[in-house]
C-alpha atoms as a PDB file:
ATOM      1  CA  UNK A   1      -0.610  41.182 -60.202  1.00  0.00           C
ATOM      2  CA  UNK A   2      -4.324  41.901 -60.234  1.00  0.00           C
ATOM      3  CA  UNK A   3      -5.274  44.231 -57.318  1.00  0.00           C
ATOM      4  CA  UNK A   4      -8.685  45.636 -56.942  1.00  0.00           C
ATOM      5  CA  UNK A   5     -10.499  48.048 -54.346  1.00  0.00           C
ATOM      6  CA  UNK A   6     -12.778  46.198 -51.348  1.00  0.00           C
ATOM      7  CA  UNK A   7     -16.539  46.508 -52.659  1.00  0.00           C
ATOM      8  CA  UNK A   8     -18.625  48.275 -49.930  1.00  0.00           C
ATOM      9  CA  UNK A   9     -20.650  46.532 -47.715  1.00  0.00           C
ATOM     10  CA  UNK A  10     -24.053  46.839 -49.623  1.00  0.00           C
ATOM     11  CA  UNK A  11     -22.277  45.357 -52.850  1.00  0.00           C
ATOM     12  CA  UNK A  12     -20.399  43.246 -51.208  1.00  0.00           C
ATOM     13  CA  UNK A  13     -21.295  39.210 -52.130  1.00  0.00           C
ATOM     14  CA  UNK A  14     -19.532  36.271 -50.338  1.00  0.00           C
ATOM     15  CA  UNK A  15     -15.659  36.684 -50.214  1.00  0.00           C
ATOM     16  CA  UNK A  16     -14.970  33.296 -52.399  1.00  0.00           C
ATOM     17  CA  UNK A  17     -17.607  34.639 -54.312  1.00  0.00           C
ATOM     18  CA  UNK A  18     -15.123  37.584 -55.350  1.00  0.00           C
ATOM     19  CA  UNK A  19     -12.590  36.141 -55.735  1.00  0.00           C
ATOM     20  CA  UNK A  20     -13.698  33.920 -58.021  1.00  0.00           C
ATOM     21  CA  UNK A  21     -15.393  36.595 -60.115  1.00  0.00           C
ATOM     22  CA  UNK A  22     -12.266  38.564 -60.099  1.00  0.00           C
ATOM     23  CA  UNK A  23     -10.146  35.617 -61.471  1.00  0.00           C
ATOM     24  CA  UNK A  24     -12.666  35.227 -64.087  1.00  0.00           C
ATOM     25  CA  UNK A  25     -11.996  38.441 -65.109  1.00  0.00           C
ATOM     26  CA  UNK A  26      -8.195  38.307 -65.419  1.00  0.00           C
ATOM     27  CA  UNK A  27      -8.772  34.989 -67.809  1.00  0.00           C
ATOM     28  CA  UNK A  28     -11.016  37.276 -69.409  1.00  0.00           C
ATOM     29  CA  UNK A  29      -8.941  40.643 -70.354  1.00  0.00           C
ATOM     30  CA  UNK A  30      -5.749  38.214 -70.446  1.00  0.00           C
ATOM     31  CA  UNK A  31      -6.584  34.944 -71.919  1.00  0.00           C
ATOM     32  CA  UNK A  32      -4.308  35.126 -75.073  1.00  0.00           C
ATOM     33  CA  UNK A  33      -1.235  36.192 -72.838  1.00  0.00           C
ATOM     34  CA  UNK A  34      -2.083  33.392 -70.050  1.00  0.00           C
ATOM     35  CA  UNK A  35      -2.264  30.341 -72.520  1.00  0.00           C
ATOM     36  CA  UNK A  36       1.278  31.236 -73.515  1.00  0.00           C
ATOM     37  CA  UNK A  37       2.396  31.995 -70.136  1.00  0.00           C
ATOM     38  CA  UNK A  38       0.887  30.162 -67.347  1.00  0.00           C
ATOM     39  CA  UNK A  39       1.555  26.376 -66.694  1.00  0.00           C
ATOM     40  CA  UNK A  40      -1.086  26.172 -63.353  1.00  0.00           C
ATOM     41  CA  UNK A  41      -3.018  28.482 -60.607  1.00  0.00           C
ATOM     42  CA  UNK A  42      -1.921  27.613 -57.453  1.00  0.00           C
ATOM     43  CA  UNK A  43      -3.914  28.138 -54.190  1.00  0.00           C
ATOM     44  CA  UNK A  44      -4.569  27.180 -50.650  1.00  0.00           C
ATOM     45  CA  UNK A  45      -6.810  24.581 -49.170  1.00  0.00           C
ATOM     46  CA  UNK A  46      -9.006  27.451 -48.515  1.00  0.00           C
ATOM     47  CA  UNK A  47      -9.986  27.791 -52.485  1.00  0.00           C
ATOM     48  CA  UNK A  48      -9.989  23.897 -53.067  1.00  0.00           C
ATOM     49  CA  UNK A  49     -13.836  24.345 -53.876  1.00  0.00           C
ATOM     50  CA  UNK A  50     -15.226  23.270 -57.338  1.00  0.00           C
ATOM     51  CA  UNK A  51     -15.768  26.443 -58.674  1.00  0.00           C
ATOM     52  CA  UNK A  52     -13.028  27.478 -58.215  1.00  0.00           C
ATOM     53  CA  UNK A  53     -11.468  23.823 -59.934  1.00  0.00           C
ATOM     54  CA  UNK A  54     -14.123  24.130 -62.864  1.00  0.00           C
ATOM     55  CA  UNK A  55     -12.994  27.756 -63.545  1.00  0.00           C
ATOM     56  CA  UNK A  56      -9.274  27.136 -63.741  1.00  0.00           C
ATOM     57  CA  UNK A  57      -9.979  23.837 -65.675  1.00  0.00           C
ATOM     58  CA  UNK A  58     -12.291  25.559 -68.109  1.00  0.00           C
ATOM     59  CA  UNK A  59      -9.049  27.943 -69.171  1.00  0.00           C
ATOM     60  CA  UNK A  60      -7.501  24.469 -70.022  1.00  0.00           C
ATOM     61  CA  UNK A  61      -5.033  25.678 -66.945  1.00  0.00           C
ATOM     62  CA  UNK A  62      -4.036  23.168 -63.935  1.00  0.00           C
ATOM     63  CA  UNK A  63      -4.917  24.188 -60.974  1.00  0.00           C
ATOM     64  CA  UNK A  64      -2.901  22.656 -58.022  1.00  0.00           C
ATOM     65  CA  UNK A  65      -4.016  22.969 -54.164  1.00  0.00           C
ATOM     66  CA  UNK A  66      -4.207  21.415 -50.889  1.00  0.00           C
ATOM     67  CA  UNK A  67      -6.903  18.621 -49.594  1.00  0.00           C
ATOM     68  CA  UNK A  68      -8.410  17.985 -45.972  1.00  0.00           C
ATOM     69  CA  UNK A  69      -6.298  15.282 -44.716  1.00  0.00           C
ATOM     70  CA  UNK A  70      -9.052  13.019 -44.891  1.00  0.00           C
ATOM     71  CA  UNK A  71     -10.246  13.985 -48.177  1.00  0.00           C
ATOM     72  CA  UNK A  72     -13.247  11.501 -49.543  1.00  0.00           C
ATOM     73  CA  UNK A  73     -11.195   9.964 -52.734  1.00  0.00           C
ATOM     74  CA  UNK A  74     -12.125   6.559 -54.564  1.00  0.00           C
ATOM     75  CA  UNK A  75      -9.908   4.539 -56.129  1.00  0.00           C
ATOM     76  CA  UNK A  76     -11.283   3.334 -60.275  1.00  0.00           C
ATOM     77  CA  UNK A  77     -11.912  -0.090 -60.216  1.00  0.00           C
ATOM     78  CA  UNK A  78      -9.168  -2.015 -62.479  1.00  0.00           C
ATOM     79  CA  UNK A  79     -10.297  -5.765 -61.771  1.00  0.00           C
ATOM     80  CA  UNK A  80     -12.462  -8.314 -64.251  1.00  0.00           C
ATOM     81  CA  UNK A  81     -16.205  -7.110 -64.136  1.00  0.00           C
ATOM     82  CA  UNK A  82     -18.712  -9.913 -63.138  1.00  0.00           C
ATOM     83  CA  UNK A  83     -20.972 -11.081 -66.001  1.00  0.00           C
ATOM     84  CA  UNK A  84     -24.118  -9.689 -64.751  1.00  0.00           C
ATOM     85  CA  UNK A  85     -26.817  -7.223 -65.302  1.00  0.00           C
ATOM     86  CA  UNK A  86     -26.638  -3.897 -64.547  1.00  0.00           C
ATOM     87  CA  UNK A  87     -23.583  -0.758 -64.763  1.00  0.00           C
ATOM     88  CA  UNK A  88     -20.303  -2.116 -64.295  1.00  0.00           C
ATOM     89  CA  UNK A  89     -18.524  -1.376 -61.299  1.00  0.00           C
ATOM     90  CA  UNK A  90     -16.465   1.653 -61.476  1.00  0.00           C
ATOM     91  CA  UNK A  91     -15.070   2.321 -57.540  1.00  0.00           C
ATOM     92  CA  UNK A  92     -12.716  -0.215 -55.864  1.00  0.00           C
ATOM     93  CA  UNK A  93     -12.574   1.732 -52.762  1.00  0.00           C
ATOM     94  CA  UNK A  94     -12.139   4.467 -50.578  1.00  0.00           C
ATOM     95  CA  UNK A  95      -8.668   5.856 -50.006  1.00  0.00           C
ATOM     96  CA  UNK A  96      -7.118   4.996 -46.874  1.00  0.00           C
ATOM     97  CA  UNK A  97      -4.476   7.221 -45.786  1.00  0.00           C
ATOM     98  CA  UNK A  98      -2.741   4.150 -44.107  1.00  0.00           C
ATOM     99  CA  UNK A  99      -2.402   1.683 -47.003  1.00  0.00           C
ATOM    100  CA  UNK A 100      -0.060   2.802 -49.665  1.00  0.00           C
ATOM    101  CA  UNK A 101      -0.865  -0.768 -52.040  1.00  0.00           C
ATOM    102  CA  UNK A 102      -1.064   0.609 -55.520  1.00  0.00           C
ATOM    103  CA  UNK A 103       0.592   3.752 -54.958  1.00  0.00           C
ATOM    104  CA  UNK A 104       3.514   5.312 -56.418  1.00  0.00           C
ATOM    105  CA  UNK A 105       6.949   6.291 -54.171  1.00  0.00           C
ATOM    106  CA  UNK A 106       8.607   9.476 -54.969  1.00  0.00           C
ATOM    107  CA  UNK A 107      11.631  10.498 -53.330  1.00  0.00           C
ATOM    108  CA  UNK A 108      11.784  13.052 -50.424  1.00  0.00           C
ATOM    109  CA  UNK A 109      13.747  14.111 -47.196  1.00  0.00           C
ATOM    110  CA  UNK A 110      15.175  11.668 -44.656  1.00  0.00           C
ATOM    111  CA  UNK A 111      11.760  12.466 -42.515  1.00  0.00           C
ATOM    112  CA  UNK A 112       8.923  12.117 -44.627  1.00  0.00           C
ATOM    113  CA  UNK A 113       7.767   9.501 -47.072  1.00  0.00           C
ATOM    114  CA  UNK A 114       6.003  10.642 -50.640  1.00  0.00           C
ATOM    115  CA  UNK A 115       3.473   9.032 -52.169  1.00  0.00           C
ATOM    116  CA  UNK A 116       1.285  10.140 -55.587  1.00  0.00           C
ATOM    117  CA  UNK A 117      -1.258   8.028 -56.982  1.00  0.00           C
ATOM    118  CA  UNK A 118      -4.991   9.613 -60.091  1.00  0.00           C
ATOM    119  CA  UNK A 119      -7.798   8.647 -57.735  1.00  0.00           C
ATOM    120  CA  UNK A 120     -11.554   9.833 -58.416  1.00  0.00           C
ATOM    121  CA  UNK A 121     -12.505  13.301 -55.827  1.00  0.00           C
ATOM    122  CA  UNK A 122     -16.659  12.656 -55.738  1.00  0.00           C
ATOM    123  CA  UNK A 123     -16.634  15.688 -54.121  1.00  0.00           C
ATOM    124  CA  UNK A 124     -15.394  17.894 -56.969  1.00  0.00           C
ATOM    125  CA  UNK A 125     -16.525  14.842 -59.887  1.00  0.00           C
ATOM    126  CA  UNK A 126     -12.942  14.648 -61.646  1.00  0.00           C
ATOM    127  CA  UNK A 127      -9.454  12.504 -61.424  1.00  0.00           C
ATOM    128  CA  UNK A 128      -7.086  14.306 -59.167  1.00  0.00           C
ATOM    129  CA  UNK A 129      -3.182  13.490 -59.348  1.00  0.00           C
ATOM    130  CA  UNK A 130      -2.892  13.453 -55.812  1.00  0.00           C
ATOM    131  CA  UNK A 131       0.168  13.374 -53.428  1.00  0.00           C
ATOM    132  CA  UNK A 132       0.159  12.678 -49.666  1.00  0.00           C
ATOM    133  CA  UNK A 133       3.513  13.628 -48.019  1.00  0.00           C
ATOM    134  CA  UNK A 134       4.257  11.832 -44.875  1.00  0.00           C
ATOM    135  CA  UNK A 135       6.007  13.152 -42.017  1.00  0.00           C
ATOM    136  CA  UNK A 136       7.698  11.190 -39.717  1.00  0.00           C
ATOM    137  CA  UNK A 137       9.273  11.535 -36.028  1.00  0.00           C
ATOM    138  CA  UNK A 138      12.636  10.313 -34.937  1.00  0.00           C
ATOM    139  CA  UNK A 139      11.402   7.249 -34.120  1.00  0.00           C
ATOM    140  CA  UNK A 140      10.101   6.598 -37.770  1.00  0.00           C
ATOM    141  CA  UNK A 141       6.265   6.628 -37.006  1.00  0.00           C
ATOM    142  CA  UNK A 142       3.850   8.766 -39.064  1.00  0.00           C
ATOM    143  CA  UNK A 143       2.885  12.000 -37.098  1.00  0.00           C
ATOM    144  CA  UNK A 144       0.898  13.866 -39.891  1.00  0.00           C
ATOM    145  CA  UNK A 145       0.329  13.792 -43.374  1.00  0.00           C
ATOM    146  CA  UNK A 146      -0.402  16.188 -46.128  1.00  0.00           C
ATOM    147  CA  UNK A 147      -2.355  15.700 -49.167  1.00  0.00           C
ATOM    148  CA  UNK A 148      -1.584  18.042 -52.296  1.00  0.00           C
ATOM    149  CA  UNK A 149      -3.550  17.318 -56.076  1.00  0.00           C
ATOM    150  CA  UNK A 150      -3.750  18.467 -59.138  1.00  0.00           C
ATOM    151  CA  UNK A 151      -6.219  18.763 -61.728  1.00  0.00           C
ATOM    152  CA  UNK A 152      -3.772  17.624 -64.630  1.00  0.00           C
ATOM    153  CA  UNK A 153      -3.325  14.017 -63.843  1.00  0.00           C
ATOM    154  CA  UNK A 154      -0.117  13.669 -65.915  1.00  0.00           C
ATOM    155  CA  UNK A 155       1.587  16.458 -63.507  1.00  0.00           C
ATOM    156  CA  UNK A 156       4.960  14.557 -61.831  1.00  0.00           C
ATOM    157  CA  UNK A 157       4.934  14.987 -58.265  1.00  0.00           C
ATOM    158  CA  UNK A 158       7.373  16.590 -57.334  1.00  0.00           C
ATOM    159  CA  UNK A 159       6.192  19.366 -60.088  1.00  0.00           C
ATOM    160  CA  UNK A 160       3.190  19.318 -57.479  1.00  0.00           C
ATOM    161  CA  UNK A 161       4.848  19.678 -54.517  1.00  0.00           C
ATOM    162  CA  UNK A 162       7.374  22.510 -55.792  1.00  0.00           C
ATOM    163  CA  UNK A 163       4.591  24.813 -57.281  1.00  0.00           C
ATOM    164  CA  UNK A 164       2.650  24.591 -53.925  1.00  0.00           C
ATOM    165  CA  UNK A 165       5.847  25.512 -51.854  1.00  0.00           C
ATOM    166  CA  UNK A 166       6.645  28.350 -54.319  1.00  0.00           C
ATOM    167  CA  UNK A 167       3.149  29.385 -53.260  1.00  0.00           C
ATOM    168  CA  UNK A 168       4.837  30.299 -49.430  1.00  0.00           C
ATOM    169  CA  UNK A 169       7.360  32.151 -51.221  1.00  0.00           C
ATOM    170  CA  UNK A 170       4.686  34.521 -52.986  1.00  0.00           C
ATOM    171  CA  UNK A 171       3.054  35.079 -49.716  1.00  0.00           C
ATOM    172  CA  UNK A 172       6.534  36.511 -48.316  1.00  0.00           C
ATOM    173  CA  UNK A 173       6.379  39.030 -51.209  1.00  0.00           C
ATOM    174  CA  UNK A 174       2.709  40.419 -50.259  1.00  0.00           C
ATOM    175  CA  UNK A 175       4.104  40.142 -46.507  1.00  0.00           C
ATOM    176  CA  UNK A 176       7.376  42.028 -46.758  1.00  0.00           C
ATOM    177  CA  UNK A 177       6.139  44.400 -48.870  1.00  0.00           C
ATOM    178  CA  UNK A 178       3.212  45.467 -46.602  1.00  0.00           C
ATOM    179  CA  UNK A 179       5.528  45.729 -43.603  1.00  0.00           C
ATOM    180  CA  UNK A 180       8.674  46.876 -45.210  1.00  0.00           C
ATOM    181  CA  UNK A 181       7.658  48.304 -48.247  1.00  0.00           C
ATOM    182  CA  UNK A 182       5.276  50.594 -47.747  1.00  0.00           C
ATOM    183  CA  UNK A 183       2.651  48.595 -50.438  1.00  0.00           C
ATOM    184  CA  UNK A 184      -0.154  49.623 -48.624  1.00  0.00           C
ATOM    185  CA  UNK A 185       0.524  53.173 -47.508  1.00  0.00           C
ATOM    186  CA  UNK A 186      -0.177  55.014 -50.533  1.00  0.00           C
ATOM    187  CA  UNK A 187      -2.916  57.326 -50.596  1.00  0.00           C
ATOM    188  CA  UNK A 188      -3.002  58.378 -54.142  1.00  0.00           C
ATOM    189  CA  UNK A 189      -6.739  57.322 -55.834  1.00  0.00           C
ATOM    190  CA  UNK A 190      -5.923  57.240 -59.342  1.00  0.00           C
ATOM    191  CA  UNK A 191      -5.242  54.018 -61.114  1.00  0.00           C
ATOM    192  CA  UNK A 192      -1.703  54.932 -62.940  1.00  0.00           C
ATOM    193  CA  UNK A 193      -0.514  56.293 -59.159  1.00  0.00           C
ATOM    194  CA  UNK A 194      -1.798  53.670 -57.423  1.00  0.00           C
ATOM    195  CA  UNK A 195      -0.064  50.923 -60.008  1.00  0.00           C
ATOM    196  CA  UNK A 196       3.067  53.447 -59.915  1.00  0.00           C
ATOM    197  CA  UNK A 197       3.675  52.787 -56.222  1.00  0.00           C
ATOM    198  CA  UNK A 198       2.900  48.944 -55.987  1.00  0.00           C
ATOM    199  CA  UNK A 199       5.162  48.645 -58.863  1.00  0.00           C
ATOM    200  CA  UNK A 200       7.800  50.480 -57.076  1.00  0.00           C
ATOM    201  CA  UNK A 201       7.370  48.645 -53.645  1.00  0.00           C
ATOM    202  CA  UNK A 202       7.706  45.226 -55.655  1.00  0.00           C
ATOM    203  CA  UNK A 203      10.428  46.467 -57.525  1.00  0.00           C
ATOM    204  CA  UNK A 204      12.274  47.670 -54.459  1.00  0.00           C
ATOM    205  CA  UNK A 205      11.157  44.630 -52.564  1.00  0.00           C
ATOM    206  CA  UNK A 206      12.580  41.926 -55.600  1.00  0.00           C
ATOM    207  CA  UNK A 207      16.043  44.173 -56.035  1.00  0.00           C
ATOM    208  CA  UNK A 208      17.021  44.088 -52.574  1.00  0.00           C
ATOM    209  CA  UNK A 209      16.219  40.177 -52.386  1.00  0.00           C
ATOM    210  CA  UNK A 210      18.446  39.575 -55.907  1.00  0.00           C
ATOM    211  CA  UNK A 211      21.203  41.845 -54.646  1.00  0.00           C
ATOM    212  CA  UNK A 212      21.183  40.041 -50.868  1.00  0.00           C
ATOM    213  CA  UNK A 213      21.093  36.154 -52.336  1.00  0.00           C
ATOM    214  CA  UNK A 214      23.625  36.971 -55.046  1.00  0.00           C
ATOM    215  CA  UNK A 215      26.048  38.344 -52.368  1.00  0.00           C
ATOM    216  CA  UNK A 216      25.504  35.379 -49.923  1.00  0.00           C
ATOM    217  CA  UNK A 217      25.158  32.806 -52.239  1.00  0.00           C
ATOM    218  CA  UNK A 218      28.922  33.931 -53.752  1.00  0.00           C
ATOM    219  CA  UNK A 219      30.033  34.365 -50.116  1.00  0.00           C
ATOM    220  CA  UNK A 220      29.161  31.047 -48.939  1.00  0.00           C
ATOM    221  CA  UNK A 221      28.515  28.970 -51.784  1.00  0.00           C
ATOM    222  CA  UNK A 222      25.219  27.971 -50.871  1.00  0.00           C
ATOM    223  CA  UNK A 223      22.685  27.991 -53.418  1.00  0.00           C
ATOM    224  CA  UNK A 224      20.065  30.998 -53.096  1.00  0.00           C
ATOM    225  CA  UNK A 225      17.462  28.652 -52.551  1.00  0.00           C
ATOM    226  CA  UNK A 226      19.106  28.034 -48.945  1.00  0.00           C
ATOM    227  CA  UNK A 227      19.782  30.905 -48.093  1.00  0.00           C
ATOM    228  CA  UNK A 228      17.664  32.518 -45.562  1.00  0.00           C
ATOM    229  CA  UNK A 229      16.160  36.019 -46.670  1.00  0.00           C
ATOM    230  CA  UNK A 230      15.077  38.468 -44.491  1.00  0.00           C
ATOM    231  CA  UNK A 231      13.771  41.956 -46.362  1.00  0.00           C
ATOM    232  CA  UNK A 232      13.673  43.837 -42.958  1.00  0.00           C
ATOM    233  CA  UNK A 233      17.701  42.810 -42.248  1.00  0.00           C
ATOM    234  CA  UNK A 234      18.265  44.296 -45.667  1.00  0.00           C
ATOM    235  CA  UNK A 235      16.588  47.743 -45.133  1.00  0.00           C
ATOM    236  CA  UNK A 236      18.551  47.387 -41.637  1.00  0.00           C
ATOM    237  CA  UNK A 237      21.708  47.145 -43.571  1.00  0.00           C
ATOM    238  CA  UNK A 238      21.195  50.029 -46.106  1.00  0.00           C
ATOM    239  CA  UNK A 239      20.045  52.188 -42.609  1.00  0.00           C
ATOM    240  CA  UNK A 240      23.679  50.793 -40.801  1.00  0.00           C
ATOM    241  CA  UNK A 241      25.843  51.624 -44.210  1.00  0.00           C
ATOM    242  CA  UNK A 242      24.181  55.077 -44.689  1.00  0.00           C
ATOM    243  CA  UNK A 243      24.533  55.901 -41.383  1.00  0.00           C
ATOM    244  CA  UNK A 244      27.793  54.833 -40.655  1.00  0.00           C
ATOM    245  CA  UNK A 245      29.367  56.254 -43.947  1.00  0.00           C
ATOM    246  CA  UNK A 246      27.836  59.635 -43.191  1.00  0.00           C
ATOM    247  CA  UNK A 247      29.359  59.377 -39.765  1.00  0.00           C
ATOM    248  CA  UNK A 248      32.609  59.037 -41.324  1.00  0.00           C
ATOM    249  CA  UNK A 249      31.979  61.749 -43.922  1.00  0.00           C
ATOM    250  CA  UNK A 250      31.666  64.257 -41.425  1.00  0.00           C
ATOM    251  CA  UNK A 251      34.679  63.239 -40.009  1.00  0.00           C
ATOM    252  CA  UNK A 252      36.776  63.213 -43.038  1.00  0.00           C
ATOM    253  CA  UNK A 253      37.140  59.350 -43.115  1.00  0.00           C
ATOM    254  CA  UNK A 254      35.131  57.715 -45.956  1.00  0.00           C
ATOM    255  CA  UNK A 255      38.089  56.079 -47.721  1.00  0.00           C
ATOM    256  CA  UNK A 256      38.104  53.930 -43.998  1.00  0.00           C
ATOM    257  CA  UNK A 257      34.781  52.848 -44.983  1.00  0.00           C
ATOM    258  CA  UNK A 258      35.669  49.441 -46.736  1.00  0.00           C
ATOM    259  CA  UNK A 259      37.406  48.729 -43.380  1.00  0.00           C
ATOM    260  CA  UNK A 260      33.910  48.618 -41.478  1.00  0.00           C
ATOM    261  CA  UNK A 261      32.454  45.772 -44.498  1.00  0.00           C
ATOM    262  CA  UNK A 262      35.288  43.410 -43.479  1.00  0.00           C
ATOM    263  CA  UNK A 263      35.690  44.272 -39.729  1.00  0.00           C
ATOM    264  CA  UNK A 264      35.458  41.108 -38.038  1.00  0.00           C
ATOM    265  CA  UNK A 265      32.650  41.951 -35.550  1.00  0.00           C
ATOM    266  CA  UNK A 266      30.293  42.908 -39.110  1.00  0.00           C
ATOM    267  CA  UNK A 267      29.372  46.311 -37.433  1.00  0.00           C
ATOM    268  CA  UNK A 268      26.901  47.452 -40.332  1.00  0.00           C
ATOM    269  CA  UNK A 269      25.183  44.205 -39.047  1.00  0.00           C
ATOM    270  CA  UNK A 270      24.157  45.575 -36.167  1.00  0.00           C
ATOM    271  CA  UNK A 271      20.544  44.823 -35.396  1.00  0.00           C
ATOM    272  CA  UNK A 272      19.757  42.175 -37.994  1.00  0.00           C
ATOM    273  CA  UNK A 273      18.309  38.973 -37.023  1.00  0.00           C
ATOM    274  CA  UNK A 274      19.554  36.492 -40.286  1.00  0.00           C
ATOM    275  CA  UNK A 275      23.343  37.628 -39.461  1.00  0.00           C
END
């Protein structure tokens, strides 16, 4: 995690502008780690600029984001070139987000319909592996589409499609932590206190989401991955079970504590939403 203080408004440049500078900086200080480590920079439809493509790409890095839904893309021309004068022909046509001829199916859900296919972005002057997910109503008909890409062409697609899903995920983290955490209430102004605490609010913030999928996933049997997570119902929880068991300390009854965790009503559940 790279974190870094809000330049004041006389410094200040555009806010792409920074960011961009910023993740130059990281490749900078941490390129030897990063080429060992990182398989692709995922981001947003906000960042799908070309600098910010040329700078990942530059690193040798895939960078993976989301296009405008009618994104200008060409196909390469693949047919017999006329025996004429001039430059060959090198565009066969503009992608149409209705025809699917030449493109590749990949599996999905029961309501949507996948489809990946390297076509030529003008706008950013490179081949894109790109992947439009379709998704459909109960009646079968197309009622939006998405369309994902990558700058490694050779990327599968559903490689694409889980990395930029995983990307939700991350903003959960920044999200629970913020609310739940405390990540942004620290006050401290040196670096080593200031890493110290957003260290300890991710920490706290990963622990209690291992300990509450590991108990629900053995409970159920559902994999983690489907089971729904809720950071604030876990702080709720730790509130109920400290309360409660210093209810029943006071009264002399802790050893009846193990019969409020398999009480059928779930009392220490009192006030969660995910129940």
């Amino acid at each position: 995690m790279d974190i870094r203080q809000t330049r004041p408004k006389q410094d200040r440049a555009d806010r792409l502008e920074q960011y961009l500078e910023q993740l130059k900086d990281v490749f900078t200080q941490r390129r030897a780690w990063l080429s060992g480590h990182l398989r692709a920079v995922v981001a947003d439809g906000q960042y799908a600029k070309k600098m910010f493509m040329d700078a990942v790409h530059a690193e040798q890095i895939a960078f993976v984001t989301k296009l405008q839904s009618n994104a200008n893309l060409l196909y390469p021309f693949t047919g017999a070139h006329p025996t004429r004068r001039g430059a060959r022909r090198k565009w066969g046509g503009k992608v149409d987000f209705k025809d699917w001829s030449g493109w590749q199916s990949v599996p999905g859900d029961a309501q949507e319909r996948v489809w990946t296919r390297v076509v030529w972005a003008p706008h950013f002057g490179r081949f894109l592996r790109v992947v439009v997910i379709e998704r459909l109503d109960r009646k079968g008909q197309v009622k939006a589409h998405v369309v994902l890409c990558s700058t490694d062409t050779t990327m599968p697609a559903q490689e694409i499609r889980a990395l930029y899903s995983a990307r939700f995920q991350l903003e959960f983290v920044f999200r629970d932590a913020k609310q739940f955490a405390g990540l942004t209430t620290c006050q401290l102004r040196s670096t080593t206190g200031l890493e110290n605490h957003w260290n300890a609010a991710c920490f706290a913030l990963s622990l209690g989401r291992a300990e509450y999928l590991l108990e629900r996933s053995a409970r159920t049997g559902r994999p983690a991955g489907l089971v729904v997570f809720s950071y604030e119902d876990v702080k709720r929880r730790a509130f109920n079970r400290l309360f409660a068991s210093q209810i029943l300390a006071n009264l002399g009854l802790s050893r009846r504590f193990a019969e409020l965790e398999e009480h059928p009503s779930r009392p220490l559940d009192l006030g969660v939403k995910a129940a």
